[in-house]
PDB file of N, CA and C in Angstrom:
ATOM      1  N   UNK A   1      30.435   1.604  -8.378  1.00  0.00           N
ATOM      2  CA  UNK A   1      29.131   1.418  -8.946  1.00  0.00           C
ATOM      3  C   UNK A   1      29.141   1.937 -10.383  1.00  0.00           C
ATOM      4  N   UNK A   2      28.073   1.124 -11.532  1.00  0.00           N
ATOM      5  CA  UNK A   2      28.614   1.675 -12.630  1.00  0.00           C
ATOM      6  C   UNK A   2      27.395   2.615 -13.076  1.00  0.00           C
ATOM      7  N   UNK A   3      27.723   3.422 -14.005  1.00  0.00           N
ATOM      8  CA  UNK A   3      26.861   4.525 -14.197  1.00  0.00           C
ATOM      9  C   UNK A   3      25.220   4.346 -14.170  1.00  0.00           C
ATOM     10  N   UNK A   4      25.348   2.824 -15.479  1.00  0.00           N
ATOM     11  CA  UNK A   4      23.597   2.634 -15.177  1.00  0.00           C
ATOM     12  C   UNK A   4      23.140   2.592 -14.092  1.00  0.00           C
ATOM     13  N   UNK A   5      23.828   2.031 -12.999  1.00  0.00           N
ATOM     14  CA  UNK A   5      23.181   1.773 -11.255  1.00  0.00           C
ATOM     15  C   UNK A   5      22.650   3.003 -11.015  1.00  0.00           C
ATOM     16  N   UNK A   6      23.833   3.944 -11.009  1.00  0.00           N
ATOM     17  CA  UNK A   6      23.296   5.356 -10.177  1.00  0.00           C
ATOM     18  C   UNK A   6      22.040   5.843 -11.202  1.00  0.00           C
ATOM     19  N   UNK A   7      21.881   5.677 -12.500  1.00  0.00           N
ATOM     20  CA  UNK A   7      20.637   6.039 -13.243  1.00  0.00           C
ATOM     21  C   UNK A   7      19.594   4.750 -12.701  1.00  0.00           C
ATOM     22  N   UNK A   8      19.573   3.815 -12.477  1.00  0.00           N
ATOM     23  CA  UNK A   8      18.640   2.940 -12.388  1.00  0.00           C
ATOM     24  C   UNK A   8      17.873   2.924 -10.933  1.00  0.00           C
ATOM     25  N   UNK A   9      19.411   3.333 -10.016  1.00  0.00           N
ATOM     26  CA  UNK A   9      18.590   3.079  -8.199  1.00  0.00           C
ATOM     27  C   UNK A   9      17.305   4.127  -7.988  1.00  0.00           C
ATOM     28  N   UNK A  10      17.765   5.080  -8.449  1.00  0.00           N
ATOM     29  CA  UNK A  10      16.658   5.998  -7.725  1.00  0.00           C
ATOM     30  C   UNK A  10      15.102   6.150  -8.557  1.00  0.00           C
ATOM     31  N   UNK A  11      15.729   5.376  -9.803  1.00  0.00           N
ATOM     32  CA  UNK A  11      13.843   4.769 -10.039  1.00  0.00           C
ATOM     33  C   UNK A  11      13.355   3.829  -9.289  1.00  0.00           C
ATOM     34  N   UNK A  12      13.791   3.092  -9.247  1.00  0.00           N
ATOM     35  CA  UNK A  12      13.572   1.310  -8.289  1.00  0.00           C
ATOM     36  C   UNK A  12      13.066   2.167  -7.198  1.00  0.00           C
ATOM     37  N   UNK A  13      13.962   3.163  -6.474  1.00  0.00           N
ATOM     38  CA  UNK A  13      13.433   3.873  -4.979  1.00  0.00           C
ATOM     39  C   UNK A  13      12.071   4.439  -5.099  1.00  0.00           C
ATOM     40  N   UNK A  14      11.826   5.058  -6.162  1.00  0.00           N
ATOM     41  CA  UNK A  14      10.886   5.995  -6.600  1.00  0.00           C
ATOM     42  C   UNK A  14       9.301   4.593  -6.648  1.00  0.00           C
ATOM     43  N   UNK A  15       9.813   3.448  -7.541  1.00  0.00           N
ATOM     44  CA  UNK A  15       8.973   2.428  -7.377  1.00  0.00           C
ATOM     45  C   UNK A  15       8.455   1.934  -6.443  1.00  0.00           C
ATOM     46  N   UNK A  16       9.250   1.534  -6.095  1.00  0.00           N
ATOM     47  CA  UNK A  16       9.400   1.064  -4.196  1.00  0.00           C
ATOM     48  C   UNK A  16       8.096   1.913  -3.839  1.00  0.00           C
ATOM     49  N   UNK A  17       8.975   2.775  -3.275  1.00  0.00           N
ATOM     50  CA  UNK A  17       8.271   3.571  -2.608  1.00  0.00           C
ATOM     51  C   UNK A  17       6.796   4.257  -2.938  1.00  0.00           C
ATOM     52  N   UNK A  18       6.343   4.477  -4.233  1.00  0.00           N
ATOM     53  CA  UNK A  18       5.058   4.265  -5.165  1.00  0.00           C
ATOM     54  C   UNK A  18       4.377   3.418  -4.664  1.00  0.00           C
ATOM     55  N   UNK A  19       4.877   1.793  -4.324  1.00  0.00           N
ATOM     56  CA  UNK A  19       4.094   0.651  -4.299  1.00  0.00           C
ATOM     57  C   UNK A  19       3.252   0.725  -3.247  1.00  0.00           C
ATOM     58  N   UNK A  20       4.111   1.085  -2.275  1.00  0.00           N
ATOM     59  CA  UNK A  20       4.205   0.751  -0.895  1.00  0.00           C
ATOM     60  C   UNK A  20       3.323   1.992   0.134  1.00  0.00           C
ATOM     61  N   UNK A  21       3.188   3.304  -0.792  1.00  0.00           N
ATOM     62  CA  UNK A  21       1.811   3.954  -0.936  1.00  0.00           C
ATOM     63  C   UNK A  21       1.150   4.041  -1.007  1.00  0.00           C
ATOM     64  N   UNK A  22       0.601   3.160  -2.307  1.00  0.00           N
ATOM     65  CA  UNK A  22      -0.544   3.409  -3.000  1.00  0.00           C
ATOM     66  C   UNK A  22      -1.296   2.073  -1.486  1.00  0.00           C
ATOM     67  N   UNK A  23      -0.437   0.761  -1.437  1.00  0.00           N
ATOM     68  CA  UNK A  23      -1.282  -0.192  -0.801  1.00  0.00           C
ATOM     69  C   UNK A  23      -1.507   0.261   0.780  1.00  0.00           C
ATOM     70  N   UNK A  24      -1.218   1.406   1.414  1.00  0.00           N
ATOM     71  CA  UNK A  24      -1.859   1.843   2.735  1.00  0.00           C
ATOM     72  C   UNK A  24      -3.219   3.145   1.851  1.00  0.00           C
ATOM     73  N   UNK A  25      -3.475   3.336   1.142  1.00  0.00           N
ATOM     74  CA  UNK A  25      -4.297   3.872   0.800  1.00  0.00           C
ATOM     75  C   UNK A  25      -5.820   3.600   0.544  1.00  0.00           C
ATOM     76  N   UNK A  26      -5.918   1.965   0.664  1.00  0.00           N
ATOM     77  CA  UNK A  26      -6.910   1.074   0.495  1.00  0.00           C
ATOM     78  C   UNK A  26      -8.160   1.277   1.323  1.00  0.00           C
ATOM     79  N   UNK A  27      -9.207   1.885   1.139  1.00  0.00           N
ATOM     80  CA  UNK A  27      -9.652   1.769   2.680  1.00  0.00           C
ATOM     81  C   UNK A  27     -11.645   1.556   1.564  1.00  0.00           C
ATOM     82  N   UNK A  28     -12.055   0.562   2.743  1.00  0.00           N
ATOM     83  CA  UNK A  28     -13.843   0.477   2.544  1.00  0.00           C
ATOM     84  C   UNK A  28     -14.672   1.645   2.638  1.00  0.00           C
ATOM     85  N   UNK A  29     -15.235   1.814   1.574  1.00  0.00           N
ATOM     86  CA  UNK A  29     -16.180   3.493   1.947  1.00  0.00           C
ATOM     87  C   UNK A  29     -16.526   3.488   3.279  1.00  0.00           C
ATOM     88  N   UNK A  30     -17.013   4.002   4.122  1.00  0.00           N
ATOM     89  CA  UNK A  30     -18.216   3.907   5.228  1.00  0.00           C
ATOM     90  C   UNK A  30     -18.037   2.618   6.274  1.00  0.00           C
ATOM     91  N   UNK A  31     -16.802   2.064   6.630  1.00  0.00           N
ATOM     92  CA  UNK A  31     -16.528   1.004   7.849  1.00  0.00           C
ATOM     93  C   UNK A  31     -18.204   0.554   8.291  1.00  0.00           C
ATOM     94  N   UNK A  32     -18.017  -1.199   8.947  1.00  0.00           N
ATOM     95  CA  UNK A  32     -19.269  -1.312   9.235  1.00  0.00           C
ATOM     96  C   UNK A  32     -18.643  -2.103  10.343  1.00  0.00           C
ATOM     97  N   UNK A  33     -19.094  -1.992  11.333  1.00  0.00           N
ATOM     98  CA  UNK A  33     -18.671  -2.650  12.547  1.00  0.00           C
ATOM     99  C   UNK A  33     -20.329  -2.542  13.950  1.00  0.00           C
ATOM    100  N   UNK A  34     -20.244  -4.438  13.959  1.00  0.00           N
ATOM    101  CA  UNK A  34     -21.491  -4.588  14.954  1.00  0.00           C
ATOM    102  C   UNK A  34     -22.544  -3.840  14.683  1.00  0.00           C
ATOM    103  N   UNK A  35     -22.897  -4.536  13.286  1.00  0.00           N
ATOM    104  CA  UNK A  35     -24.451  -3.905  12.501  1.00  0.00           C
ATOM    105  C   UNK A  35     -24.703  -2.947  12.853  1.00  0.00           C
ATOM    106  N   UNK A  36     -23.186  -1.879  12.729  1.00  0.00           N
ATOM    107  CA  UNK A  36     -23.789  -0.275  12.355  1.00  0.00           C
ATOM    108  C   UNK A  36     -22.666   0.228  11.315  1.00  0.00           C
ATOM    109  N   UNK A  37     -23.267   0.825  10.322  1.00  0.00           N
ATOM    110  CA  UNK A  37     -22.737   1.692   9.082  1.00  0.00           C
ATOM    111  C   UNK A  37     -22.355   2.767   9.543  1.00  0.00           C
ATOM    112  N   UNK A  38     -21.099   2.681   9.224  1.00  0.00           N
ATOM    113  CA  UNK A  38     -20.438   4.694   9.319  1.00  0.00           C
ATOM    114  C   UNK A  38     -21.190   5.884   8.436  1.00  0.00           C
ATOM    115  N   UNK A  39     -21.529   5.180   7.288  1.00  0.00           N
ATOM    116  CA  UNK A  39     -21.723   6.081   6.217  1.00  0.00           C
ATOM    117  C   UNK A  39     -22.949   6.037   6.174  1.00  0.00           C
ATOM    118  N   UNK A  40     -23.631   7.467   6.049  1.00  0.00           N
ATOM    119  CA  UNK A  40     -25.154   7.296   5.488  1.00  0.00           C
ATOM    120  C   UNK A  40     -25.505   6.610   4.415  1.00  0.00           C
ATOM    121  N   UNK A  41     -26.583   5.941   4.117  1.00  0.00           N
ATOM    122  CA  UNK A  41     -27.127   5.405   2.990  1.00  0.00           C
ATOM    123  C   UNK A  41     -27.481   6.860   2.159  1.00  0.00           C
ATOM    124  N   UNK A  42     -27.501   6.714   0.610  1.00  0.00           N
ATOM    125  CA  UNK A  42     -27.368   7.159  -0.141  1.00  0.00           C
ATOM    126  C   UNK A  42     -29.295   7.439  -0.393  1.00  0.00           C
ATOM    127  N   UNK A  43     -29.749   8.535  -0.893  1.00  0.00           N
ATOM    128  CA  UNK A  43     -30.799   8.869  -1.069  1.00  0.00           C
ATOM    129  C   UNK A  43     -31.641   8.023  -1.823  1.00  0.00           C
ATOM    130  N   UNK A  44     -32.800   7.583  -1.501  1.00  0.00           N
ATOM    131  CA  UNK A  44     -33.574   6.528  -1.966  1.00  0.00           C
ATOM    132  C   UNK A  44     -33.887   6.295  -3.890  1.00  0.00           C
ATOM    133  N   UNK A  45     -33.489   5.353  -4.579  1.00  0.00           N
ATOM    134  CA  UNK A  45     -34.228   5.664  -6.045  1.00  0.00           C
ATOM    135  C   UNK A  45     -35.226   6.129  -6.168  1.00  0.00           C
ATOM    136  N   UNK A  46     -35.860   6.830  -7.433  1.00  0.00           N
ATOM    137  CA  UNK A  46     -36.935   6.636  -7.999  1.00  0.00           C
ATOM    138  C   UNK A  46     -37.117   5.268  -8.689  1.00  0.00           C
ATOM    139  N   UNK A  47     -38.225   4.649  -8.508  1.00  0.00           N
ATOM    140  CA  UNK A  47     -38.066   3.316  -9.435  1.00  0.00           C
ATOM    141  C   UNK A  47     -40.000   3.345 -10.480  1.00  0.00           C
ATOM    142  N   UNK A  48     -39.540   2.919 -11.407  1.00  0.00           N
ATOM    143  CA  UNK A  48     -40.750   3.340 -12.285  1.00  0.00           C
ATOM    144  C   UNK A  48     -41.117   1.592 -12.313  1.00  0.00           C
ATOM    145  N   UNK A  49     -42.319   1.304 -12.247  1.00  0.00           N
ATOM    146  CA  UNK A  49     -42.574  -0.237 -12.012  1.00  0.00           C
ATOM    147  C   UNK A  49     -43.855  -0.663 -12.494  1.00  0.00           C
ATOM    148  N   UNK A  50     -44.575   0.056 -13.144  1.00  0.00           N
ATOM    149  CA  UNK A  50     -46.061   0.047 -14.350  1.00  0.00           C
ATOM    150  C   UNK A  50     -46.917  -0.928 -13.546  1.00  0.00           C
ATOM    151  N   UNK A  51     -47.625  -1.694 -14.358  1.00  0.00           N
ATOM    152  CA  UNK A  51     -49.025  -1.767 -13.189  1.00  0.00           C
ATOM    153  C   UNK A  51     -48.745  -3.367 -12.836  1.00  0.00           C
ATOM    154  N   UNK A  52     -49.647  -3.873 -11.638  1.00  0.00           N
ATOM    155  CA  UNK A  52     -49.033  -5.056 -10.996  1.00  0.00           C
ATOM    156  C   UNK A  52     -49.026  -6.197 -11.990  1.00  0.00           C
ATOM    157  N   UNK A  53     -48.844  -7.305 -11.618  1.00  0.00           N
ATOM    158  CA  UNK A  53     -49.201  -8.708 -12.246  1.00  0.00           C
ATOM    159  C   UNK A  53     -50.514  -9.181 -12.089  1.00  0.00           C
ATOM    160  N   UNK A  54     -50.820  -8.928 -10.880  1.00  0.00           N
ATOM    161  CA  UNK A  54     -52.347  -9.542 -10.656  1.00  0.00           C
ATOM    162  C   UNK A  54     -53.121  -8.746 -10.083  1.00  0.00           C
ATOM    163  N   UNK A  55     -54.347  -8.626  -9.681  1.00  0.00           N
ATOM    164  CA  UNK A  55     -55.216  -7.568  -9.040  1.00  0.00           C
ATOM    165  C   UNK A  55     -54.871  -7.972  -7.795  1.00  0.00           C
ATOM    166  N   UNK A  56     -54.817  -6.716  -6.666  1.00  0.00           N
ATOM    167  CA  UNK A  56     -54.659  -6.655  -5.830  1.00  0.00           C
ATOM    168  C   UNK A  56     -53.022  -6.469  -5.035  1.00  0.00           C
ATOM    169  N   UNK A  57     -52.143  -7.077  -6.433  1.00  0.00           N
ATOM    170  CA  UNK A  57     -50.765  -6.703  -5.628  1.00  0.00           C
ATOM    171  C   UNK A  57     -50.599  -5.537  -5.244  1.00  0.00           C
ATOM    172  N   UNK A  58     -49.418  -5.025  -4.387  1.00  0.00           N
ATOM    173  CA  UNK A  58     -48.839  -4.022  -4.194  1.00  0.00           C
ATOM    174  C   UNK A  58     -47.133  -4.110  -4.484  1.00  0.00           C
ATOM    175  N   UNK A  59     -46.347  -2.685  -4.918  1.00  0.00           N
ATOM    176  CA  UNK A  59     -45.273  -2.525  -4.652  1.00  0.00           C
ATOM    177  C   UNK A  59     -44.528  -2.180  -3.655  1.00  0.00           C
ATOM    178  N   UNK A  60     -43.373  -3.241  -3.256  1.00  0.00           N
ATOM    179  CA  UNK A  60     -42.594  -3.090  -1.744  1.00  0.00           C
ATOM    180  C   UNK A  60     -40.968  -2.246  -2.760  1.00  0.00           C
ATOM    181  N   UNK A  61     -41.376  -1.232  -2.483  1.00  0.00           N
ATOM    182  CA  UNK A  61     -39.940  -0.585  -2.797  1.00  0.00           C
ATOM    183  C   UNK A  61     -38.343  -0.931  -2.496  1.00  0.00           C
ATOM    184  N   UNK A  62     -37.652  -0.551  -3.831  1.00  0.00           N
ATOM    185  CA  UNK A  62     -36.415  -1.359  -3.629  1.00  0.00           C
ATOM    186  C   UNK A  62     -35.642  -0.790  -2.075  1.00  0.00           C
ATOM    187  N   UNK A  63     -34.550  -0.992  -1.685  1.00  0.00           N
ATOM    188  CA  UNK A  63     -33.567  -0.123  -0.825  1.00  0.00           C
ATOM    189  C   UNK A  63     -32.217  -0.078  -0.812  1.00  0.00           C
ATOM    190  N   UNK A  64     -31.425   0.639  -0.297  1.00  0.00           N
ATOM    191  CA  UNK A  64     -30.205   0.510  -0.197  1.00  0.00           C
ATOM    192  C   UNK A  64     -29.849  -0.750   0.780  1.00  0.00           C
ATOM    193  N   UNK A  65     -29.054  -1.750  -0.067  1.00  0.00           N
ATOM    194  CA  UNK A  65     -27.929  -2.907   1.181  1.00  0.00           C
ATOM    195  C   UNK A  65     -26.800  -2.635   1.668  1.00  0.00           C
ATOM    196  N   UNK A  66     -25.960  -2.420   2.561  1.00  0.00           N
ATOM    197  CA  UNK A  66     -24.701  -2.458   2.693  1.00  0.00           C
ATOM    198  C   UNK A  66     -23.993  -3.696   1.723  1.00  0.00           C
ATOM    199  N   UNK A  67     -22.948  -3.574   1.258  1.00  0.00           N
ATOM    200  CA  UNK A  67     -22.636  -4.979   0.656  1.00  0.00           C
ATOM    201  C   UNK A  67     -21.135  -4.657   1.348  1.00  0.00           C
ATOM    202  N   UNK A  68     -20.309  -5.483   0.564  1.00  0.00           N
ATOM    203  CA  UNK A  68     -19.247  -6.163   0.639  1.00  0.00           C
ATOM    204  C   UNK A  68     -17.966  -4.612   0.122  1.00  0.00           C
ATOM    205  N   UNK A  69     -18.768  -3.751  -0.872  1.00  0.00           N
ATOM    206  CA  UNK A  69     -18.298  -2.495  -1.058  1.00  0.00           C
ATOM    207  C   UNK A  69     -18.600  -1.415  -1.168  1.00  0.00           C
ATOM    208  N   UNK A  70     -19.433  -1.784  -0.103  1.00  0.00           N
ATOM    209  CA  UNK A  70     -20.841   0.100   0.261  1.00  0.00           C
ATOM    210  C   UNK A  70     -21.825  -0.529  -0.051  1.00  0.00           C
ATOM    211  N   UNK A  71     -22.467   0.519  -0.243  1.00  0.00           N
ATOM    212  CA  UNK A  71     -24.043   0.613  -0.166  1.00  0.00           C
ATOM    213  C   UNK A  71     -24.364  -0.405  -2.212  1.00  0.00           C
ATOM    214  N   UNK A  72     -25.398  -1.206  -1.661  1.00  0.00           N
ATOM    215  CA  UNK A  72     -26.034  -1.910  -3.247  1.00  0.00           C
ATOM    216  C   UNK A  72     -27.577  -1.854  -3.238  1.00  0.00           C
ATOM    217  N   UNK A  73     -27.977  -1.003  -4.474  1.00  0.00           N
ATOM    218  CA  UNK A  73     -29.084  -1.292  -4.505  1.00  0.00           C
ATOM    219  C   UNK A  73     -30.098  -1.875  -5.007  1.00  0.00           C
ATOM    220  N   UNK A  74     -31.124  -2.518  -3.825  1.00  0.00           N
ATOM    221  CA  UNK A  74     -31.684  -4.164  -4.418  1.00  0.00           C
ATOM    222  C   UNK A  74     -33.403  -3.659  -4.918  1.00  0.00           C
ATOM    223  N   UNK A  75     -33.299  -3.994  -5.978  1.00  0.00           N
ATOM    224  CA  UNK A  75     -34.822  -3.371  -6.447  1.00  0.00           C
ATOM    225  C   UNK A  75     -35.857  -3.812  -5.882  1.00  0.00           C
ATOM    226  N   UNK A  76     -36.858  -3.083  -5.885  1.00  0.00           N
ATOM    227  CA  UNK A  76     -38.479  -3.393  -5.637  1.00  0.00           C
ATOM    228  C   UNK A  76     -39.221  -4.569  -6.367  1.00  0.00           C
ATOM    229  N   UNK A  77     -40.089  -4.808  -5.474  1.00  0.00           N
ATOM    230  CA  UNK A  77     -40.970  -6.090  -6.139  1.00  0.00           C
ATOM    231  C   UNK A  77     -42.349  -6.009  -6.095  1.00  0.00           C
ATOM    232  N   UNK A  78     -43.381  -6.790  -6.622  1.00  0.00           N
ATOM    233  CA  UNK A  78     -44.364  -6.607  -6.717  1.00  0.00           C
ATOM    234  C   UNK A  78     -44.670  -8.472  -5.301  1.00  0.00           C
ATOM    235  N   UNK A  79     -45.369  -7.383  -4.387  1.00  0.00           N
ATOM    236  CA  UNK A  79     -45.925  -8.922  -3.659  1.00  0.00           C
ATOM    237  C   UNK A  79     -47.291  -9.305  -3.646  1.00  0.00           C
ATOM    238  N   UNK A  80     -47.992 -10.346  -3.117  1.00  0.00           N
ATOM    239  CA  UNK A  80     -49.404 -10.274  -2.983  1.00  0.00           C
ATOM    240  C   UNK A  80     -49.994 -10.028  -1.841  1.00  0.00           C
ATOM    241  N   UNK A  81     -50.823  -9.498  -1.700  1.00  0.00           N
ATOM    242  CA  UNK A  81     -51.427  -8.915  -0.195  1.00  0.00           C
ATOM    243  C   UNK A  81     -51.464  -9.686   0.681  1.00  0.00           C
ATOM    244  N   UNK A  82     -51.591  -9.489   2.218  1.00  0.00           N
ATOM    245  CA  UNK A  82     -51.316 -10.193   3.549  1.00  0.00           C
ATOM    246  C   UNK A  82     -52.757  -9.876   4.366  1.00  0.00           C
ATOM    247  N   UNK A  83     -53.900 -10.550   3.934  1.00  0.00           N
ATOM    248  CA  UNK A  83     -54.503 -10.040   4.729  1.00  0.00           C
ATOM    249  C   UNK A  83     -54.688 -10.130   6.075  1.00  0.00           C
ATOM    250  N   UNK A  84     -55.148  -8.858   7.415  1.00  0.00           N
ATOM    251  CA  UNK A  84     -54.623  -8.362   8.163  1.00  0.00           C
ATOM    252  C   UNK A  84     -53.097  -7.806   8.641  1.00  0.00           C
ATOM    253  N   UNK A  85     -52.679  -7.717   7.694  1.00  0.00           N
ATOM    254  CA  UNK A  85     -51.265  -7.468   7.981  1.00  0.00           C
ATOM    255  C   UNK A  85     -50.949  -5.626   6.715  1.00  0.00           C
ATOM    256  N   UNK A  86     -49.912  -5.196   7.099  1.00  0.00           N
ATOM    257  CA  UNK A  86     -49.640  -3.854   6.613  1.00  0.00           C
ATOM    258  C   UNK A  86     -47.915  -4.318   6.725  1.00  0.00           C
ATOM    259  N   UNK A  87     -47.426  -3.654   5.167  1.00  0.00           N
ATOM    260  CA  UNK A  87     -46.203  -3.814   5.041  1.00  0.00           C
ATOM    261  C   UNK A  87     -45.555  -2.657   5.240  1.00  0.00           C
ATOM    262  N   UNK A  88     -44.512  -2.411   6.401  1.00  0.00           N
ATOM    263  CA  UNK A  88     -43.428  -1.612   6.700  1.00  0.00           C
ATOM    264  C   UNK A  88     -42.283  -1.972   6.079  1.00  0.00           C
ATOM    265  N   UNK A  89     -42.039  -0.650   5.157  1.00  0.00           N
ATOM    266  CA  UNK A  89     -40.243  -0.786   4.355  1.00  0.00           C
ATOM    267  C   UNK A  89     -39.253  -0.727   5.119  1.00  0.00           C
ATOM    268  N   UNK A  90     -38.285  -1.344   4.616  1.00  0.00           N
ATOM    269  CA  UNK A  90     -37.297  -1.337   4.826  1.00  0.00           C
ATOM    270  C   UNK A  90     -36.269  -0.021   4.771  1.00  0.00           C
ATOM    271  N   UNK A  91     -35.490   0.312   6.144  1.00  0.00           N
ATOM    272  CA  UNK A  91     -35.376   1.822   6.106  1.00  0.00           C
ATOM    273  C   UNK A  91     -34.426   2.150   7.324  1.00  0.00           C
ATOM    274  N   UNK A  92     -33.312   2.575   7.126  1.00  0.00           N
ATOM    275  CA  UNK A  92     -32.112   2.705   7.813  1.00  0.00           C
ATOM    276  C   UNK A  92     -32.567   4.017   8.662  1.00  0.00           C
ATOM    277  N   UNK A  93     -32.014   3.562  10.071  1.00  0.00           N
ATOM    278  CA  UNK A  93     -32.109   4.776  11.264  1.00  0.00           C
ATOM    279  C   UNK A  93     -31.074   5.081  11.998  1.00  0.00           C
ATOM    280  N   UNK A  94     -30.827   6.468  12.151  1.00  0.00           N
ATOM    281  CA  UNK A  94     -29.800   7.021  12.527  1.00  0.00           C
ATOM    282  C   UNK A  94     -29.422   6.460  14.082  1.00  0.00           C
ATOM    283  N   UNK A  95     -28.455   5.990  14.287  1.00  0.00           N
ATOM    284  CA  UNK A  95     -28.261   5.409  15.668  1.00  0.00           C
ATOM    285  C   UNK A  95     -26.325   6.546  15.768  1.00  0.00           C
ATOM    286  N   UNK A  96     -26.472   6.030  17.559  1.00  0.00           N
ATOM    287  CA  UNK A  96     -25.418   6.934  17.813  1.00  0.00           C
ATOM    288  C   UNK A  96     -24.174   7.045  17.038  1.00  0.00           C
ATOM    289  N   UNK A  97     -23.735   6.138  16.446  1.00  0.00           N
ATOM    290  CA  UNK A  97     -22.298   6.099  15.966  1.00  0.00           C
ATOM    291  C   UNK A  97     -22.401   5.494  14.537  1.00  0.00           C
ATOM    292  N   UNK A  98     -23.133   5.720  14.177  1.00  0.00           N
ATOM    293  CA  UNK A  98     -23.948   5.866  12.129  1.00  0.00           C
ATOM    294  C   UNK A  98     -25.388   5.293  12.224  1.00  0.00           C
ATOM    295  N   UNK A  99     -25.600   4.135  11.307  1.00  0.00           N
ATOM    296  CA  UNK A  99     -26.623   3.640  10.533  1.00  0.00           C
ATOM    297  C   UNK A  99     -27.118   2.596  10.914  1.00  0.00           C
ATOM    298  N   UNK A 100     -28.039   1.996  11.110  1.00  0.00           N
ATOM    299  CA  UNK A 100     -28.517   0.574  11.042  1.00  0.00           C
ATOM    300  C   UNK A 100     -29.749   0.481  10.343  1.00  0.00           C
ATOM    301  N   UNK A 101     -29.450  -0.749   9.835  1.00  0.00           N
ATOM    302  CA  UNK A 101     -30.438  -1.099   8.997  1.00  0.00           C
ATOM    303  C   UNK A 101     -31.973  -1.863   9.902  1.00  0.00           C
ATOM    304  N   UNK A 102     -33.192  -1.394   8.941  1.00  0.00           N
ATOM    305  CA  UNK A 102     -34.458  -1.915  10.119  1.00  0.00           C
ATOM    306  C   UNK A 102     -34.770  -2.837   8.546  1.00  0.00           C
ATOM    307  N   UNK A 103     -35.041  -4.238   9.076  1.00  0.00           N
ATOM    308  CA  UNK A 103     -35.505  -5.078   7.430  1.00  0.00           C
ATOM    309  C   UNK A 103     -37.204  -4.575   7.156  1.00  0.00           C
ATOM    310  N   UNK A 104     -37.587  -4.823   6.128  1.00  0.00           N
ATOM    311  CA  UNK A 104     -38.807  -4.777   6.188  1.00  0.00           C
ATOM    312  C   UNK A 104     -39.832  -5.763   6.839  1.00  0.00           C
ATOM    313  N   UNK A 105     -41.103  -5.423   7.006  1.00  0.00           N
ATOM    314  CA  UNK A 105     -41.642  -6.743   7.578  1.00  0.00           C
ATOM    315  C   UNK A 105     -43.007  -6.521   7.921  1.00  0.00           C
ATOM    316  N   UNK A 106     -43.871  -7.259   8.181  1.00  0.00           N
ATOM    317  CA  UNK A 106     -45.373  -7.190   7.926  1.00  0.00           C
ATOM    318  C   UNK A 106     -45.654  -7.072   9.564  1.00  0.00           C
ATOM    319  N   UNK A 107     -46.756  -5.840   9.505  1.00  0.00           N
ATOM    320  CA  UNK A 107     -47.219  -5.413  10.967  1.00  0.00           C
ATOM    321  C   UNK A 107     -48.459  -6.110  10.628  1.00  0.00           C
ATOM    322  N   UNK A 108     -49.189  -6.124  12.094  1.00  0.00           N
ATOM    323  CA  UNK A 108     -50.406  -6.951  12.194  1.00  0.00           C
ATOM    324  C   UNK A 108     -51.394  -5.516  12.361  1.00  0.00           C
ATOM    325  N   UNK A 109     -52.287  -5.233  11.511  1.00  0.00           N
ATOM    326  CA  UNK A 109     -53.240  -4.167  11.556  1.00  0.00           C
ATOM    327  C   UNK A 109     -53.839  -4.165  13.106  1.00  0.00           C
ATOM    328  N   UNK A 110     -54.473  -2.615  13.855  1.00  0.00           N
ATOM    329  CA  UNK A 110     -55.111  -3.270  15.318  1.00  0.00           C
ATOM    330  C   UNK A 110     -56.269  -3.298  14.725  1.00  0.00           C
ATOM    331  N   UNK A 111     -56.969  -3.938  15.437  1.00  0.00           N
ATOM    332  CA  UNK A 111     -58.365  -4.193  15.433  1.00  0.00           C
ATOM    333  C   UNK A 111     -59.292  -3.772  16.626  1.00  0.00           C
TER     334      UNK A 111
END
């Protein structure tokens, strides 16, 4: 073997073996398996959102999404009222083995 080899192999090894590290190291924050999150959702924004568009709207606050690489968060909107109806946010609950998400959605007031 000629000298450069023995200087050259044990970088190539050193490479190698670098590569072949780093790619078992890959891993998704917070696994999500059968609409439940490992990872807690991240503490809610403050969101500053000044006064409505029209009289009578209200603001439905943004929330945390799971996405494709953790948690994304999708801002708040301004909607128009439902009458008889009351809007429940959207708001992740602790279930046995992490997170699930509850969507938001309009309750029917009792009467």
């Amino acid at each position: 073997m000629s000298n450069f080899s023995l200087r050259v192999l044990p970088l190539l090894a050193a490479l190698s073996l670098t590569v072949v590290l780093t790619g078992c190291v890959v891993a998704r924050p917070g696994p999500y398996r059968a609409g439940i999150v490992l990872a807690a959702p991240p503490a809610t924004r403050v969101e500053y959102y000044g006064a409505p568009p029209y009289p009578g709207y209200f603001w439905i606050a943004g929330f945390w999404r799971w996405g494709p690489r953790g948690y994304v968060w999708v801002r708040g909107r301004w909607s128009p009222p439902r009458p008889g109806y009351r809007w429940v946010p959207r708001h992740w609950v602790h279930v046995r083995h992490g997170w699930r998400a509850v969507g938001g959605y309009w309750r029917p007031l009792r009467r």
